[in-house]
PDB file of N, CA and C in Angstrom:
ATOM      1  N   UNK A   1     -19.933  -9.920  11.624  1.00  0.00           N
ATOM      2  CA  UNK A   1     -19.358  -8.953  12.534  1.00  0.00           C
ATOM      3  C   UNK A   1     -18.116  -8.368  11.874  1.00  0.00           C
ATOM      4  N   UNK A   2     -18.208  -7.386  11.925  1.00  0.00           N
ATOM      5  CA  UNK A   2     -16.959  -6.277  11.235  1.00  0.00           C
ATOM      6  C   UNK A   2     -16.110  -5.634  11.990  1.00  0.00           C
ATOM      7  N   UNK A   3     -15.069  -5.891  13.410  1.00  0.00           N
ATOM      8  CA  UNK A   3     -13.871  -6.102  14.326  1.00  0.00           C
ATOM      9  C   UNK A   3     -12.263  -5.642  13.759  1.00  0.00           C
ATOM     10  N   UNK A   4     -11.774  -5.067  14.294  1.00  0.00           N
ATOM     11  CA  UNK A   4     -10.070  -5.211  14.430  1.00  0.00           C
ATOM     12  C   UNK A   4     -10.016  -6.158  15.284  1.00  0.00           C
ATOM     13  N   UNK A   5      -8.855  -6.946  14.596  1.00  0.00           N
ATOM     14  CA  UNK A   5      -7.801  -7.342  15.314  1.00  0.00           C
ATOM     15  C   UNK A   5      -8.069  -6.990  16.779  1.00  0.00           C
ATOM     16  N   UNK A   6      -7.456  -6.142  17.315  1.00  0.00           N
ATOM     17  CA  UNK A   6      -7.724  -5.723  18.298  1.00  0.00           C
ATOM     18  C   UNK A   6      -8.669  -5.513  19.249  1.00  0.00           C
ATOM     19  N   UNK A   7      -9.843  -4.996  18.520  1.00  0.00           N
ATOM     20  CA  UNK A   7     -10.926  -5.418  19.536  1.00  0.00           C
ATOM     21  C   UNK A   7     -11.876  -6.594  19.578  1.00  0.00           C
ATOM     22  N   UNK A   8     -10.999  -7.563  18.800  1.00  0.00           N
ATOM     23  CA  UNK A   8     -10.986  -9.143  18.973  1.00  0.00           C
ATOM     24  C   UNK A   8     -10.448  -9.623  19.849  1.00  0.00           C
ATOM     25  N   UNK A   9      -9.157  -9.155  20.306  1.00  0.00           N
ATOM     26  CA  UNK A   9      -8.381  -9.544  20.871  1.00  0.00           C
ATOM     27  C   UNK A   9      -8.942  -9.010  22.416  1.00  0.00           C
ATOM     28  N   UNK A  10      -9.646  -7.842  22.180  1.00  0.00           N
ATOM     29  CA  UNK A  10     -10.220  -7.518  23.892  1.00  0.00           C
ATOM     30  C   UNK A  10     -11.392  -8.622  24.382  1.00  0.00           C
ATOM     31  N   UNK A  11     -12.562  -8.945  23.021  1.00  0.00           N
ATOM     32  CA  UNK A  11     -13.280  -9.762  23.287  1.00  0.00           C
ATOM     33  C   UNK A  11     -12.353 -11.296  24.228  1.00  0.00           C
ATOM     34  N   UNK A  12     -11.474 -11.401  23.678  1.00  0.00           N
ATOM     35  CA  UNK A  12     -10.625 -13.144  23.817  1.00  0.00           C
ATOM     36  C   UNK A  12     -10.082 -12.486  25.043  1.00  0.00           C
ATOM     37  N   UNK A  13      -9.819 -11.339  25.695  1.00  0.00           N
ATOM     38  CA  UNK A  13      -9.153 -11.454  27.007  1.00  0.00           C
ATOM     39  C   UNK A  13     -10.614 -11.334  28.218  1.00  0.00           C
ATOM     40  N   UNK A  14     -11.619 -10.565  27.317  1.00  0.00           N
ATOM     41  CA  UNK A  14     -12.754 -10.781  28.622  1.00  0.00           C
ATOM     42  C   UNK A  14     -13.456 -12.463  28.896  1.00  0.00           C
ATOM     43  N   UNK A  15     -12.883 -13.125  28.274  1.00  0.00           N
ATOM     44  CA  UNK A  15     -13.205 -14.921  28.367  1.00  0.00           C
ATOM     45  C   UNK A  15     -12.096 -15.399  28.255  1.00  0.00           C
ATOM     46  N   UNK A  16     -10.982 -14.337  29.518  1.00  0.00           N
ATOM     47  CA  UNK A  16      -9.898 -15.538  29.769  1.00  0.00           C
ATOM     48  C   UNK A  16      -8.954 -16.175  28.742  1.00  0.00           C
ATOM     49  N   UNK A  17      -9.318 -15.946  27.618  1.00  0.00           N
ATOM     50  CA  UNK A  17      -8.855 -16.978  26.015  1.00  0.00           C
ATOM     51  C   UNK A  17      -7.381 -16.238  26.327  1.00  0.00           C
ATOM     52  N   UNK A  18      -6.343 -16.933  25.993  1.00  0.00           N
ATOM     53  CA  UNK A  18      -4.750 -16.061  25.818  1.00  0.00           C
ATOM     54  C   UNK A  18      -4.788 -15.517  24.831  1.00  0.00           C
ATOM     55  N   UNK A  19      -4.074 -14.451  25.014  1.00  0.00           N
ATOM     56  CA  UNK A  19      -3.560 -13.804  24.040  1.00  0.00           C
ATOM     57  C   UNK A  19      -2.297 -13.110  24.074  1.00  0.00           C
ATOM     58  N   UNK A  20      -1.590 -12.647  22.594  1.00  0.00           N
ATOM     59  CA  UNK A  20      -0.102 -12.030  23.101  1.00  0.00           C
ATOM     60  C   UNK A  20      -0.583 -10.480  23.249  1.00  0.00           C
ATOM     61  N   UNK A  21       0.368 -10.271  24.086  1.00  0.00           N
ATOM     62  CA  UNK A  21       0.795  -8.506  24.894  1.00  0.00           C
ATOM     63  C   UNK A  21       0.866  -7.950  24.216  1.00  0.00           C
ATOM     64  N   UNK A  22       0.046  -6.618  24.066  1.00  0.00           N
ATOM     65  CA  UNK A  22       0.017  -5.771  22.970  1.00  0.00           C
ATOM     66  C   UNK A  22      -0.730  -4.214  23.311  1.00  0.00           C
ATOM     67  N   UNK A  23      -0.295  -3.459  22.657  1.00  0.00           N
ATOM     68  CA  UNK A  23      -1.270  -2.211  22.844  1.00  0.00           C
ATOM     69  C   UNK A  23      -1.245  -1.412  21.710  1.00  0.00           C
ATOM     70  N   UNK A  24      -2.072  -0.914  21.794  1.00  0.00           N
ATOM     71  CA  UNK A  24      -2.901   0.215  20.474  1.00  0.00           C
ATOM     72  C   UNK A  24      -2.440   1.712  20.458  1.00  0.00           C
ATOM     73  N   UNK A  25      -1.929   2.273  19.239  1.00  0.00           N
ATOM     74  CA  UNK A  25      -1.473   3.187  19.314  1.00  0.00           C
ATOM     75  C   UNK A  25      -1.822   4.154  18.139  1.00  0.00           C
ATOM     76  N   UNK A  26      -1.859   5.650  18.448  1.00  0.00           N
ATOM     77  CA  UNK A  26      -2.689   6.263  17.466  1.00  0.00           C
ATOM     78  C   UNK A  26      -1.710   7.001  16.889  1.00  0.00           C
ATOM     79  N   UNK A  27      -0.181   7.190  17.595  1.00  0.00           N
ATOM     80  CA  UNK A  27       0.946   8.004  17.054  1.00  0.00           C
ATOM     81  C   UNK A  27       2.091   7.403  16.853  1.00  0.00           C
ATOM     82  N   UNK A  28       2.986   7.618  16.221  1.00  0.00           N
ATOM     83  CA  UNK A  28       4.306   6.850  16.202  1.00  0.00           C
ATOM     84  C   UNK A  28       5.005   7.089  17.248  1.00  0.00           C
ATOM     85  N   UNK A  29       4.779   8.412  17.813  1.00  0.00           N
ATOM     86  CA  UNK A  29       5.354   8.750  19.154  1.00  0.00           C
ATOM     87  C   UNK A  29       5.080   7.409  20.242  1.00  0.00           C
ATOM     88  N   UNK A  30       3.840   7.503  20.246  1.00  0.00           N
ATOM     89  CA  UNK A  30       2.835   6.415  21.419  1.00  0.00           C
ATOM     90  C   UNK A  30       3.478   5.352  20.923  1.00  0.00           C
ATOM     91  N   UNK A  31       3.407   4.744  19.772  1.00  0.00           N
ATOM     92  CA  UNK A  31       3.758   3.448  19.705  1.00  0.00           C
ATOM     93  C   UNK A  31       5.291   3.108  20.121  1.00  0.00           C
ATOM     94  N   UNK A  32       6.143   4.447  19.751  1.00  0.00           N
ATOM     95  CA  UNK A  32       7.463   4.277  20.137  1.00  0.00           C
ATOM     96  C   UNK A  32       8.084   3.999  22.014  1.00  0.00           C
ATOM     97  N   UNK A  33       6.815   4.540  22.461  1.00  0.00           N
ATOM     98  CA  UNK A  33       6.550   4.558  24.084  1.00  0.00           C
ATOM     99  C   UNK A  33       6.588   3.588  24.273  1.00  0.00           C
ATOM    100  N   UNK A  34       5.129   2.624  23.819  1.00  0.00           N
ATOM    101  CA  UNK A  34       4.519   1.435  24.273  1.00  0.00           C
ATOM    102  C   UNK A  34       6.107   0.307  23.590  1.00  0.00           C
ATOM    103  N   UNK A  35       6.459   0.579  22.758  1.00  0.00           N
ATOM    104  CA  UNK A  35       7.707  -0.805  22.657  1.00  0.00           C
ATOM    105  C   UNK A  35       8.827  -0.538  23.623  1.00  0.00           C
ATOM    106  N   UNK A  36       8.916   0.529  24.267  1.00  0.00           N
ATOM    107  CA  UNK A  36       9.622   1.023  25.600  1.00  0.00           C
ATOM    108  C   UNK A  36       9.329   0.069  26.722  1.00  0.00           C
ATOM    109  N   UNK A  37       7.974   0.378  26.723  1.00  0.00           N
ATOM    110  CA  UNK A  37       7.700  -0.536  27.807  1.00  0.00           C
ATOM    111  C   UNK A  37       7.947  -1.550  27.904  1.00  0.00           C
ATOM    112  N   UNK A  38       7.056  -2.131  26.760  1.00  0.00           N
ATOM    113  CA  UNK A  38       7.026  -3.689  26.783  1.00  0.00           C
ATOM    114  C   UNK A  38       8.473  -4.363  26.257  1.00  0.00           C
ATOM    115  N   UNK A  39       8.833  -4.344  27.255  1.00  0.00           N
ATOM    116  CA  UNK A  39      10.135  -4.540  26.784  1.00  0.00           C
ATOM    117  C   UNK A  39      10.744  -6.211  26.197  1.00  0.00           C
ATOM    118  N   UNK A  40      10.926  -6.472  24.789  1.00  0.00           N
ATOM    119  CA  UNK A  40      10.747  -7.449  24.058  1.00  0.00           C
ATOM    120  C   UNK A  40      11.766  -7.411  23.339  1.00  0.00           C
ATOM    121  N   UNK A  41      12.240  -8.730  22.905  1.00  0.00           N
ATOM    122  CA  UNK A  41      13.578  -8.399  21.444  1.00  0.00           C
ATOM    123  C   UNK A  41      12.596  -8.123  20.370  1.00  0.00           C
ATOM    124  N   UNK A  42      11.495  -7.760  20.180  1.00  0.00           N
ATOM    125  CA  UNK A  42      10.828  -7.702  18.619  1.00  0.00           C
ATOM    126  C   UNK A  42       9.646  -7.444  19.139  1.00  0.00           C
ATOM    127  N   UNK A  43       8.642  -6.297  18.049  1.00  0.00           N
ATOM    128  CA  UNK A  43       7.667  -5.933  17.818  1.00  0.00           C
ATOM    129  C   UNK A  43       6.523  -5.739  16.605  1.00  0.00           C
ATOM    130  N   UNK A  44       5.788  -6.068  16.678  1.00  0.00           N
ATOM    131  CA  UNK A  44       5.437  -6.171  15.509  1.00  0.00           C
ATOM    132  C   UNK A  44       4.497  -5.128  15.439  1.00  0.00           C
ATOM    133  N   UNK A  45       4.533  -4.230  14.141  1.00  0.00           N
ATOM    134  CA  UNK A  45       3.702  -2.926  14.392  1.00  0.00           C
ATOM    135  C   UNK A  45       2.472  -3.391  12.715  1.00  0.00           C
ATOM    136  N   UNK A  46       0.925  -3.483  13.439  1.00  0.00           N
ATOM    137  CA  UNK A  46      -0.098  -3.512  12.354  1.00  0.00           C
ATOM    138  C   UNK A  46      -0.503  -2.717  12.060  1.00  0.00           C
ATOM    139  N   UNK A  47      -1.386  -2.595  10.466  1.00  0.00           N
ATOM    140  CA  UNK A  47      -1.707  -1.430  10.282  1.00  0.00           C
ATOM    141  C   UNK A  47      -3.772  -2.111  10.380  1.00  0.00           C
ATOM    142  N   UNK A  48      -4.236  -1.264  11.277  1.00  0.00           N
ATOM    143  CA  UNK A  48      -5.434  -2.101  11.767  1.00  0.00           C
ATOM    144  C   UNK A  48      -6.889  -1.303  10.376  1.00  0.00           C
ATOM    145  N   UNK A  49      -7.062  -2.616   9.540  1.00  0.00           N
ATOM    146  CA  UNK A  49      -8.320  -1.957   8.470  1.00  0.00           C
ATOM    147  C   UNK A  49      -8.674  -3.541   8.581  1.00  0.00           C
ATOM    148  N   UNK A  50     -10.479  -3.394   7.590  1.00  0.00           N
ATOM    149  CA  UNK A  50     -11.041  -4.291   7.808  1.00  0.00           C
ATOM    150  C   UNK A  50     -10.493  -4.707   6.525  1.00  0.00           C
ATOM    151  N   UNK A  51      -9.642  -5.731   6.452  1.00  0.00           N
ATOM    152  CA  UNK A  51      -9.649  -6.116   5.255  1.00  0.00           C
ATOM    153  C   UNK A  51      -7.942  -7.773   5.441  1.00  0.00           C
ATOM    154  N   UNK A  52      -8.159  -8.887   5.320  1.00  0.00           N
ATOM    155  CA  UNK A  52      -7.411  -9.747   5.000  1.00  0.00           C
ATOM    156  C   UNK A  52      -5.757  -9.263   3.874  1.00  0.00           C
ATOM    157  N   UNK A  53      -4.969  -9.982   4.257  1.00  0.00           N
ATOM    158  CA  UNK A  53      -3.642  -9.895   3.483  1.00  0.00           C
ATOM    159  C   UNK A  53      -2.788  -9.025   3.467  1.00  0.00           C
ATOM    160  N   UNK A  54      -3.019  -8.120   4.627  1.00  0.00           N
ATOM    161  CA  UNK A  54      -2.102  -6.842   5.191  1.00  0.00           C
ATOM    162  C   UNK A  54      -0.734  -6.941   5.703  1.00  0.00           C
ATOM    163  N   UNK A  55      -0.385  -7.924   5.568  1.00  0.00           N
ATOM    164  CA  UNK A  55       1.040  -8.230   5.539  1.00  0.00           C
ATOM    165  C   UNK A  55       1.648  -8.637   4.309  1.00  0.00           C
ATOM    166  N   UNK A  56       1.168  -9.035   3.603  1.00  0.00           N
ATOM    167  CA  UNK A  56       1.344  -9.695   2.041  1.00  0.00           C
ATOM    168  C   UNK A  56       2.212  -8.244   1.630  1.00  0.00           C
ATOM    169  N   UNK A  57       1.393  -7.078   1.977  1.00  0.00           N
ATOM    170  CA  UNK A  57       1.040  -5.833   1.369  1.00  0.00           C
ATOM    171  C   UNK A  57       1.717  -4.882   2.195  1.00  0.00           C
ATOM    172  N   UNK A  58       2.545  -5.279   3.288  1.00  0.00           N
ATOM    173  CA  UNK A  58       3.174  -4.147   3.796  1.00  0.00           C
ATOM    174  C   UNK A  58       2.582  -3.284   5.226  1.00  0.00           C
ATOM    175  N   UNK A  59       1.652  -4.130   5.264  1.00  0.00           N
ATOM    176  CA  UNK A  59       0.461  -3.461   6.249  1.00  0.00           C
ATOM    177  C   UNK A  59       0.964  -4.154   7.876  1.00  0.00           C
ATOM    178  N   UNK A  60       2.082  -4.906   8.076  1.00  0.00           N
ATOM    179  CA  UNK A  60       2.307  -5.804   8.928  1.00  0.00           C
ATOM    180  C   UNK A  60       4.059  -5.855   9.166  1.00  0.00           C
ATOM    181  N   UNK A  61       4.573  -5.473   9.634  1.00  0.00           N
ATOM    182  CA  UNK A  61       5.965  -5.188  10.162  1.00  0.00           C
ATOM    183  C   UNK A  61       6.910  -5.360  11.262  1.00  0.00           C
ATOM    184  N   UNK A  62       7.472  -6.208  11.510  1.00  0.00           N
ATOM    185  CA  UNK A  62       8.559  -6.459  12.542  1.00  0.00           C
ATOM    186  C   UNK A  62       9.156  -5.579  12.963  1.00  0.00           C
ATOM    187  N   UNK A  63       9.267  -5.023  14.019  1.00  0.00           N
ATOM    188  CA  UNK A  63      10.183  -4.353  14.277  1.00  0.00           C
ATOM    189  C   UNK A  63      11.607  -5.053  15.350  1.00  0.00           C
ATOM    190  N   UNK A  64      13.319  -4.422  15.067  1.00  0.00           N
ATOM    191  CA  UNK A  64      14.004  -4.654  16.215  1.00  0.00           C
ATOM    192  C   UNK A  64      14.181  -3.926  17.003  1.00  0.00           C
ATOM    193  N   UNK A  65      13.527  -2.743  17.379  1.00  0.00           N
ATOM    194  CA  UNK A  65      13.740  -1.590  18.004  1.00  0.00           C
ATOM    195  C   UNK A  65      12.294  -0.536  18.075  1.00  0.00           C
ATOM    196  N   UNK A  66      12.962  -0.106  19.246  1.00  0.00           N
ATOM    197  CA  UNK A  66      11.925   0.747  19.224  1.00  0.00           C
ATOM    198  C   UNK A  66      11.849   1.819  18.502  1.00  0.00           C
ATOM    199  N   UNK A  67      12.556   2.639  17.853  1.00  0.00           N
ATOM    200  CA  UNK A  67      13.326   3.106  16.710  1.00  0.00           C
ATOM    201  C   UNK A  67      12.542   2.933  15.676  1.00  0.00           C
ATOM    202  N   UNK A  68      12.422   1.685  15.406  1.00  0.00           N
ATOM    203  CA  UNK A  68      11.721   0.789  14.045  1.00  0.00           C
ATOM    204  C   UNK A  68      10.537   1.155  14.274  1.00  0.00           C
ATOM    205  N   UNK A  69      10.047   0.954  15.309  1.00  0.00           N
ATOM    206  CA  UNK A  69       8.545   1.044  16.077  1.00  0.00           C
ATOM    207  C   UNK A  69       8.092   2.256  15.442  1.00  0.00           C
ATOM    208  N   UNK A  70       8.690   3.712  15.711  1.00  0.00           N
ATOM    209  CA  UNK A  70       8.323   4.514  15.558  1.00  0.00           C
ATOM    210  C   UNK A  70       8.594   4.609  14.027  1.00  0.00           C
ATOM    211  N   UNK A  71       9.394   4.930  13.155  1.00  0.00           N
ATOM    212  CA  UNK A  71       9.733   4.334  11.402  1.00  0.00           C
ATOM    213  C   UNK A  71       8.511   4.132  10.939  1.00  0.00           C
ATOM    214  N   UNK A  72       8.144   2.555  11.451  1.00  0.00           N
ATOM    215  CA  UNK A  72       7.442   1.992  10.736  1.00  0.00           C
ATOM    216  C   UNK A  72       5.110   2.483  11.153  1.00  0.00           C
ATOM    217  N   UNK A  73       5.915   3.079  12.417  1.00  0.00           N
ATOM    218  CA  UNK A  73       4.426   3.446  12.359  1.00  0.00           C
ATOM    219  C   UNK A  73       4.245   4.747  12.164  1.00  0.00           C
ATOM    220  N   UNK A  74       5.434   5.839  11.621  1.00  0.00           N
ATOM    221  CA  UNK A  74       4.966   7.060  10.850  1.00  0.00           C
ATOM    222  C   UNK A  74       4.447   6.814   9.454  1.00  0.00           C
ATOM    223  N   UNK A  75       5.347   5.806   9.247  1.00  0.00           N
ATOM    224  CA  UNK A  75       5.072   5.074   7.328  1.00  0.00           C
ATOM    225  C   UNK A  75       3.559   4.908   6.986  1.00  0.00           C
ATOM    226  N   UNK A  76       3.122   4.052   8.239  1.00  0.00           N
ATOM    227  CA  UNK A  76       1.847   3.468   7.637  1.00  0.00           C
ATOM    228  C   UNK A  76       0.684   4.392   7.933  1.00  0.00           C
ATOM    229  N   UNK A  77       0.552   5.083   9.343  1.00  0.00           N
ATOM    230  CA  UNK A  77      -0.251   6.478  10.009  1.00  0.00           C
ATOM    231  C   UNK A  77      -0.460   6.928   8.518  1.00  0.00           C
ATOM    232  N   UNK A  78      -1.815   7.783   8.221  1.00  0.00           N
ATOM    233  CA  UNK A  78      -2.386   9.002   7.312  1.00  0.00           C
ATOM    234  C   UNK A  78      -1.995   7.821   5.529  1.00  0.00           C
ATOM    235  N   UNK A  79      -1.631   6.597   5.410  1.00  0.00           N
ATOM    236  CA  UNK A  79      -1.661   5.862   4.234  1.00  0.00           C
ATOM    237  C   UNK A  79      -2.919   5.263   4.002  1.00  0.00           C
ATOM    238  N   UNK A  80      -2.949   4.602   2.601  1.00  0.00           N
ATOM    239  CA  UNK A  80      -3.964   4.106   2.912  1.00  0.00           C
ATOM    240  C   UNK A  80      -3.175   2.477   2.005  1.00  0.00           C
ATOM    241  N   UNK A  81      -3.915   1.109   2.272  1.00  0.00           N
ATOM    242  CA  UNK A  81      -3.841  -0.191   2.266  1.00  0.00           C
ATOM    243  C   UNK A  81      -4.412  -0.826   1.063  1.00  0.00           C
ATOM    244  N   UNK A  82      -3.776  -1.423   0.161  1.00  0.00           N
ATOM    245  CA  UNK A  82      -4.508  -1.889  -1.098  1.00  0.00           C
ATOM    246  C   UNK A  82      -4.118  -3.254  -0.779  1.00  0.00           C
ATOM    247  N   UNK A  83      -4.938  -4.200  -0.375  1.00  0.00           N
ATOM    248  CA  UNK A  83      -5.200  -5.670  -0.551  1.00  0.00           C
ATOM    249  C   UNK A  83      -6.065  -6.699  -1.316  1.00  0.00           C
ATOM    250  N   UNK A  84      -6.132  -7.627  -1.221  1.00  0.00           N
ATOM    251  CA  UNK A  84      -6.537  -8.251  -2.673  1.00  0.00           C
ATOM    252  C   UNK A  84      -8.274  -8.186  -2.069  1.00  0.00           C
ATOM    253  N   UNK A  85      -8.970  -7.796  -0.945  1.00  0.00           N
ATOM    254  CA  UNK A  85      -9.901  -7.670  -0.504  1.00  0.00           C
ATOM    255  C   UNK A  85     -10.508  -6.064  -0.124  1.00  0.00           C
ATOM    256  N   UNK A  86      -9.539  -5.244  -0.862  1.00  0.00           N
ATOM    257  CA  UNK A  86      -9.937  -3.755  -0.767  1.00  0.00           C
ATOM    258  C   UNK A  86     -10.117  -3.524  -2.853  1.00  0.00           C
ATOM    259  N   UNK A  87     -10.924  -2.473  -2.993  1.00  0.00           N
ATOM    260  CA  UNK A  87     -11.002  -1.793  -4.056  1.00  0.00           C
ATOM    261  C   UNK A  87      -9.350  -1.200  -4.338  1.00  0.00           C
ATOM    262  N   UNK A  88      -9.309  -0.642  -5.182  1.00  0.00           N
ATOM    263  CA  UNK A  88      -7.885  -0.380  -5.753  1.00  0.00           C
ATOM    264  C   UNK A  88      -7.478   1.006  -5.102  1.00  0.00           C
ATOM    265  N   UNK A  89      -8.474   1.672  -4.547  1.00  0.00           N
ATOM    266  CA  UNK A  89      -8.258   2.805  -3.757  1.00  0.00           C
ATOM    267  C   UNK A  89      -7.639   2.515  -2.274  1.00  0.00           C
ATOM    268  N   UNK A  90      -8.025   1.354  -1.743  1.00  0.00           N
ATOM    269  CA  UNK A  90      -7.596   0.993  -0.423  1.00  0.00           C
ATOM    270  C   UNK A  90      -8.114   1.116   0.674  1.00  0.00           C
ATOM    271  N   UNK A  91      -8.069   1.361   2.098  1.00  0.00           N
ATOM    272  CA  UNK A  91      -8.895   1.379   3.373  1.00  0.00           C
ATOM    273  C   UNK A  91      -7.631   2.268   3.722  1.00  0.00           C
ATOM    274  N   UNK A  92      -8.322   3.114   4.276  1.00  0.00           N
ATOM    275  CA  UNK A  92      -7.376   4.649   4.992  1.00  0.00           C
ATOM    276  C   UNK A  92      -6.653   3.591   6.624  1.00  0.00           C
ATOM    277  N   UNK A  93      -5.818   3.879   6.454  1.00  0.00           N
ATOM    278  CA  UNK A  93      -4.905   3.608   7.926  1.00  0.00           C
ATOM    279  C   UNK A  93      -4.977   5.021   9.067  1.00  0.00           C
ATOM    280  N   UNK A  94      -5.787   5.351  10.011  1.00  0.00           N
ATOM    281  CA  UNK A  94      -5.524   6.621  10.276  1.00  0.00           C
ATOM    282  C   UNK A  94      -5.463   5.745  11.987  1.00  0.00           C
ATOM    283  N   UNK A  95      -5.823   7.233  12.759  1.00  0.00           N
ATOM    284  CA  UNK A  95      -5.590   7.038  14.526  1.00  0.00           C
ATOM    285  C   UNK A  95      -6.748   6.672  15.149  1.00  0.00           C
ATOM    286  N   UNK A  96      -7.397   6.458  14.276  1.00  0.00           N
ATOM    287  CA  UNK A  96      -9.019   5.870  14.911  1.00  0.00           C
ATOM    288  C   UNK A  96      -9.511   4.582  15.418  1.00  0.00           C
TER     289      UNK A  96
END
């Protein structure tokens, strides 16, 4: 099976399984919204491709602000992800 994160994470909430609070975002704008909301000392903004070690690589980011939120998810939006499980070209990061 070939899944985000994320719509892993929908599977684990329709069987009850916990999971942490989170939402999906296709703009830096949106994402800058959604850390509005959820109002948290820290966020962590992913960059969602099929591929292992995306934090190793930059693909995976803390944020302290919502500020950051938005930063860090103009950075990664329209990039693309080179991990030790992608070709040297990478997996496109887009709003899809």
């Amino acid at each position: 099976m070939n899944i985000h994160e994320y719509q892993a994470k929908q599977l684990f909430q329709n069987y009850a399984i916990p999971i942490p609070e989170g939402r999906i975002a296709t703009s830096a704008i949106e994402a800058e919204k959604i850390a509005q909301e959820l109002t948290h000392e820290s966020w962590v903004v992913k960059a969602q491709i099929h591929a292992g070690g995306r934090g190793k690589v930059g693909g995976v980011k803390v944020a302290k602000t919502p500020d950051d939120v938005f930063t860090f998810t103009h950075e990664l939006l329209g990039t693309r992800l080179v991990t030790k499980q992608t070709d040297c070209v990478g997996l496109p990061i887009d709003s899809n």
